[in-house]
Structure formats: C-alpha cells, structure tokens
N, C-alpha and C. Protein backbone atom coordinates (compact mmCIF):
# COMPACT_ATOMS: atom_id res chain seq x y z
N UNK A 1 -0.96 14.60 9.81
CA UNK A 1 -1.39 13.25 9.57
C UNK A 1 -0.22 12.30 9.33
N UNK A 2 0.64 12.58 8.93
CA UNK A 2 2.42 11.80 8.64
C UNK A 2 3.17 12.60 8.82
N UNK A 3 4.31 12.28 8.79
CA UNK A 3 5.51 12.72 9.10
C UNK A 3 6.84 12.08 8.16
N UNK A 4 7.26 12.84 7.69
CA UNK A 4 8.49 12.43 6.83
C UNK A 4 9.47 12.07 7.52
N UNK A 5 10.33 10.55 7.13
CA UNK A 5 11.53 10.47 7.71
C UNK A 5 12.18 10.13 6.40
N UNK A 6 12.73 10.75 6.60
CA UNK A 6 14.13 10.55 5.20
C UNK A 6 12.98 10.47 3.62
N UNK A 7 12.85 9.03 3.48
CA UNK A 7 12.46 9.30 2.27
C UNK A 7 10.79 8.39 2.39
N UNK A 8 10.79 8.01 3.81
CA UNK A 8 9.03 7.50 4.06
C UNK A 8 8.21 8.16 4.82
N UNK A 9 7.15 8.08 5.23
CA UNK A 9 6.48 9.05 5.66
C UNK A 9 5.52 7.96 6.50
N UNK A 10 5.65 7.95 8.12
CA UNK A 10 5.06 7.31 9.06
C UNK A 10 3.59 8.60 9.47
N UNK A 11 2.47 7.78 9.66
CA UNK A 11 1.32 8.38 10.26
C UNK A 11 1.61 8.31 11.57
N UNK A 12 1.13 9.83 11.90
CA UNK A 12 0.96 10.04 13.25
C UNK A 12 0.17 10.86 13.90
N UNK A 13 -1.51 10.20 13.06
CA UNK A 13 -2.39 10.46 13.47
C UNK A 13 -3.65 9.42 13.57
N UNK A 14 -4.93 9.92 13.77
CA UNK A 14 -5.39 8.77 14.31
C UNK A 14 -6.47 8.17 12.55
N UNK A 15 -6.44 9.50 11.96
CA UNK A 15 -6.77 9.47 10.54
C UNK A 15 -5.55 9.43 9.20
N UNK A 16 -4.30 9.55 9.96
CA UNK A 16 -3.04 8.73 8.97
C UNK A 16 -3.17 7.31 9.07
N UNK A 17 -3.44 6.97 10.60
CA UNK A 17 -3.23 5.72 11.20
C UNK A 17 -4.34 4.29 10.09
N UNK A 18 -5.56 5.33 9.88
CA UNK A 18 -6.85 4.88 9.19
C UNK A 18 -6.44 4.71 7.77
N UNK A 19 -5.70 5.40 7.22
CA UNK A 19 -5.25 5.68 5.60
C UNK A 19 -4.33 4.51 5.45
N UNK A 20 -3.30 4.05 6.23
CA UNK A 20 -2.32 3.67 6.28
C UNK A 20 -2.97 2.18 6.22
N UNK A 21 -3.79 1.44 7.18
CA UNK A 21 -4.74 0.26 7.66
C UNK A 21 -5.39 -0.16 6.02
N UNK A 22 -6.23 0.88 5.93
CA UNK A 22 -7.09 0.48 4.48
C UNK A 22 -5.85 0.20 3.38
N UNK A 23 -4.86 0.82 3.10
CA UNK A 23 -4.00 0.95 2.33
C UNK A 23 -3.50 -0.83 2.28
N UNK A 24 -3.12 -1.50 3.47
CA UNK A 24 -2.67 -2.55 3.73
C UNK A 24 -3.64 -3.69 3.44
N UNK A 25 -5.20 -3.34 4.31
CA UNK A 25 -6.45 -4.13 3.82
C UNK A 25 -6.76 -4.39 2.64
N UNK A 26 -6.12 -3.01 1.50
CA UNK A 26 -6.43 -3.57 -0.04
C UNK A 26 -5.02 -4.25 -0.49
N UNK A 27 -4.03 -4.33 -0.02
CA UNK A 27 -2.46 -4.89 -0.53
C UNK A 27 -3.34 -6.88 -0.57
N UNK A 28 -3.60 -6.59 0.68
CA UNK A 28 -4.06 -8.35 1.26
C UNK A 28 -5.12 -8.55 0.63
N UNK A 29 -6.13 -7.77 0.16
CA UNK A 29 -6.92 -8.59 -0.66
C UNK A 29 -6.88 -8.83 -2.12
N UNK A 30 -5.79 -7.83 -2.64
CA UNK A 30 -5.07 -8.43 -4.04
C UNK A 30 -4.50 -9.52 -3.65
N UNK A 31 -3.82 -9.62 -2.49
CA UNK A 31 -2.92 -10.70 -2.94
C UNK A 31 -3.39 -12.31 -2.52
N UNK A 32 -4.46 -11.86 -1.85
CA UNK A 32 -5.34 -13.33 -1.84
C UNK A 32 -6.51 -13.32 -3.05
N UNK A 33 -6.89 -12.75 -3.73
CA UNK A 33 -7.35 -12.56 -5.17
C UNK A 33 -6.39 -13.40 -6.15
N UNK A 34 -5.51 -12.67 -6.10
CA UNK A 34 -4.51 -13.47 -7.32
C UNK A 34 -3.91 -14.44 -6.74
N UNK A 35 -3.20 -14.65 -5.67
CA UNK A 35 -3.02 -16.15 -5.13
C UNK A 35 -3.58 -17.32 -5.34
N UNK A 36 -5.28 -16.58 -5.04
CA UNK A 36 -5.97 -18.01 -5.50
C UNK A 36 -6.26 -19.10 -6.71
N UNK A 37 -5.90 -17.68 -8.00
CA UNK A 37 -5.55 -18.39 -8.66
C UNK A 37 -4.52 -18.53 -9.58
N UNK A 38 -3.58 -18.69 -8.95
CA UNK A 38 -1.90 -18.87 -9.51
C UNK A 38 -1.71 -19.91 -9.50
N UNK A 39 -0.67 -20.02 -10.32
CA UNK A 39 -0.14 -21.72 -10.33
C UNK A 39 1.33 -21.69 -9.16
N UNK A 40 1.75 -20.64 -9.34
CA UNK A 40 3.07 -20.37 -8.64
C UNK A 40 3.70 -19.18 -8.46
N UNK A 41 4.64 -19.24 -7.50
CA UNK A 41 5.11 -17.87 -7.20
C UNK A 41 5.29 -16.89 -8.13
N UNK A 42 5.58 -17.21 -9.45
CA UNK A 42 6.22 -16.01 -10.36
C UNK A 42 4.57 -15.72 -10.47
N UNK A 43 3.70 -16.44 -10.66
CA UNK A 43 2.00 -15.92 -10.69
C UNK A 43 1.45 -15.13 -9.95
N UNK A 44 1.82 -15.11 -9.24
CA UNK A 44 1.75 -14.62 -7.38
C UNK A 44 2.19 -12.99 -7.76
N UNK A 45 3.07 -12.88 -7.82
CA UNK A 45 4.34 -12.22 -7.68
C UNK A 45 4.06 -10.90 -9.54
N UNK A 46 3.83 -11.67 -10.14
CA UNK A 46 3.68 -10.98 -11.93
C UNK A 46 2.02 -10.23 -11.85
N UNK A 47 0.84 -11.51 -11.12
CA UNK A 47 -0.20 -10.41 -11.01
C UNK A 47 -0.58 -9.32 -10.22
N UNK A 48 0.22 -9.60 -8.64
CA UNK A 48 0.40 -8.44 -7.49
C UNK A 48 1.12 -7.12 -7.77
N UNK A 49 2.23 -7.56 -8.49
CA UNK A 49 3.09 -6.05 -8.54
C UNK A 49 2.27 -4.85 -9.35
N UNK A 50 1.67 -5.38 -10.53
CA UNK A 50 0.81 -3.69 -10.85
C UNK A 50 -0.03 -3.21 -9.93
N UNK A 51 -0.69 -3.86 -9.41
CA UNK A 51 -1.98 -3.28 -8.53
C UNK A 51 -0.48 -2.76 -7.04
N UNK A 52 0.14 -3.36 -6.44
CA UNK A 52 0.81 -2.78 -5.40
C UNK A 52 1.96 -1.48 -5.92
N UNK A 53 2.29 -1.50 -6.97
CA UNK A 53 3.03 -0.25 -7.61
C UNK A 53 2.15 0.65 -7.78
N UNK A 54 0.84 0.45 -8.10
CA UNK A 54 -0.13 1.77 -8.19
C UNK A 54 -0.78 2.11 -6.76
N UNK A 55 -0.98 1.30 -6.07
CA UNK A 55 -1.60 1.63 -4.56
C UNK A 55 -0.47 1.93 -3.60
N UNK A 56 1.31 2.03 -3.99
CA UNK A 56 1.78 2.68 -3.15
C UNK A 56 2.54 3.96 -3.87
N UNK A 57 1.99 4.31 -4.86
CA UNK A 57 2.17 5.28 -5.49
C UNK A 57 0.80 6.24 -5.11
N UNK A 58 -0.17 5.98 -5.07
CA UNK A 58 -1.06 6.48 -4.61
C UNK A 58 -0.55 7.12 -3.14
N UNK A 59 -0.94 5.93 -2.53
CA UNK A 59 -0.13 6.09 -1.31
C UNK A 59 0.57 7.28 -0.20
N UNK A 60 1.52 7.22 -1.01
CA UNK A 60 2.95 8.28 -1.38
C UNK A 60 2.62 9.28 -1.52
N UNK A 61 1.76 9.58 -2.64
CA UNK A 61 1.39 11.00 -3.12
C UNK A 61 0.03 11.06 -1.79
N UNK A 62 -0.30 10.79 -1.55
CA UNK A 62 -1.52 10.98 -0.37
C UNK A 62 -0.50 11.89 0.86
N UNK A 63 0.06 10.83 0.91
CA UNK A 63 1.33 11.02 2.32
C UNK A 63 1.58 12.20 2.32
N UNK A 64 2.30 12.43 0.86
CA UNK A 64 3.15 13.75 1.19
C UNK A 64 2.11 15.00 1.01
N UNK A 65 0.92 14.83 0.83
CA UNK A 65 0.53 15.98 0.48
C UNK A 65 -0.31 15.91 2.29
N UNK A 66 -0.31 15.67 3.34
CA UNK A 66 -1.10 15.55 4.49
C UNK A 66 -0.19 15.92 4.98
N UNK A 67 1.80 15.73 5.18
CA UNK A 67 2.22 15.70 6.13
C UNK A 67 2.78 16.66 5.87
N UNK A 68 2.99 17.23 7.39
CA UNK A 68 3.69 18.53 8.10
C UNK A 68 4.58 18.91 7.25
C-alpha cells in the first residue's frame, strides 16, 4: 500500500492512494473550519497545527505499518 523513501512513505496503491486523499480532505476541512473564524494568520496557523500534528502522526503510523 506505500512505500518508504528515506524518511516518507508514498502510496502505491489504489487503497494507499484512498488513505492518502481522505487524509488531505480532512487537513482542508480544518483549515477552512478555523480560517473562518480567525482574525489572522497567527489564528489560522495556532488553531490548525494541533489537529494537523495529530492527523499526520496518525498518518505516519498508518503508513508504516501497510508498507512493504
């Protein structure tokens, strides 16, 4: 389902490909969630990073446990 290169791990399947999509579909809807209501970039930026540090930590650990 992935494949390790050095220290990331690209899908190269058609159900990595699916993991990888949703993974991105929830990045974008945090960050139009909290965008909307920020005053400014550091708002932007201070409410996105927990939710994207835990969903590519998730992520990660998904990855490596699928790939070759």
């Amino acid at each position: 389902m992935f494949k390790k290169n050095k220290w990331m791990y690209y899908p190269t399947s058609l159900s990595g490909w699916i993991i990888t999509l949703v993974f991105l579909a929830l990045i974008a809807q945090i960050f139009i969630a909290v965008d909307s209501k920020s005053h400014s970039v550091s708002d932007t930026f201070y409410g996105v990073l927990p939710y994207v540090i835990s969903y590519v930590v998730i992520y990660w650990w998904l990855a490596s446990r699928l790939s070759r």
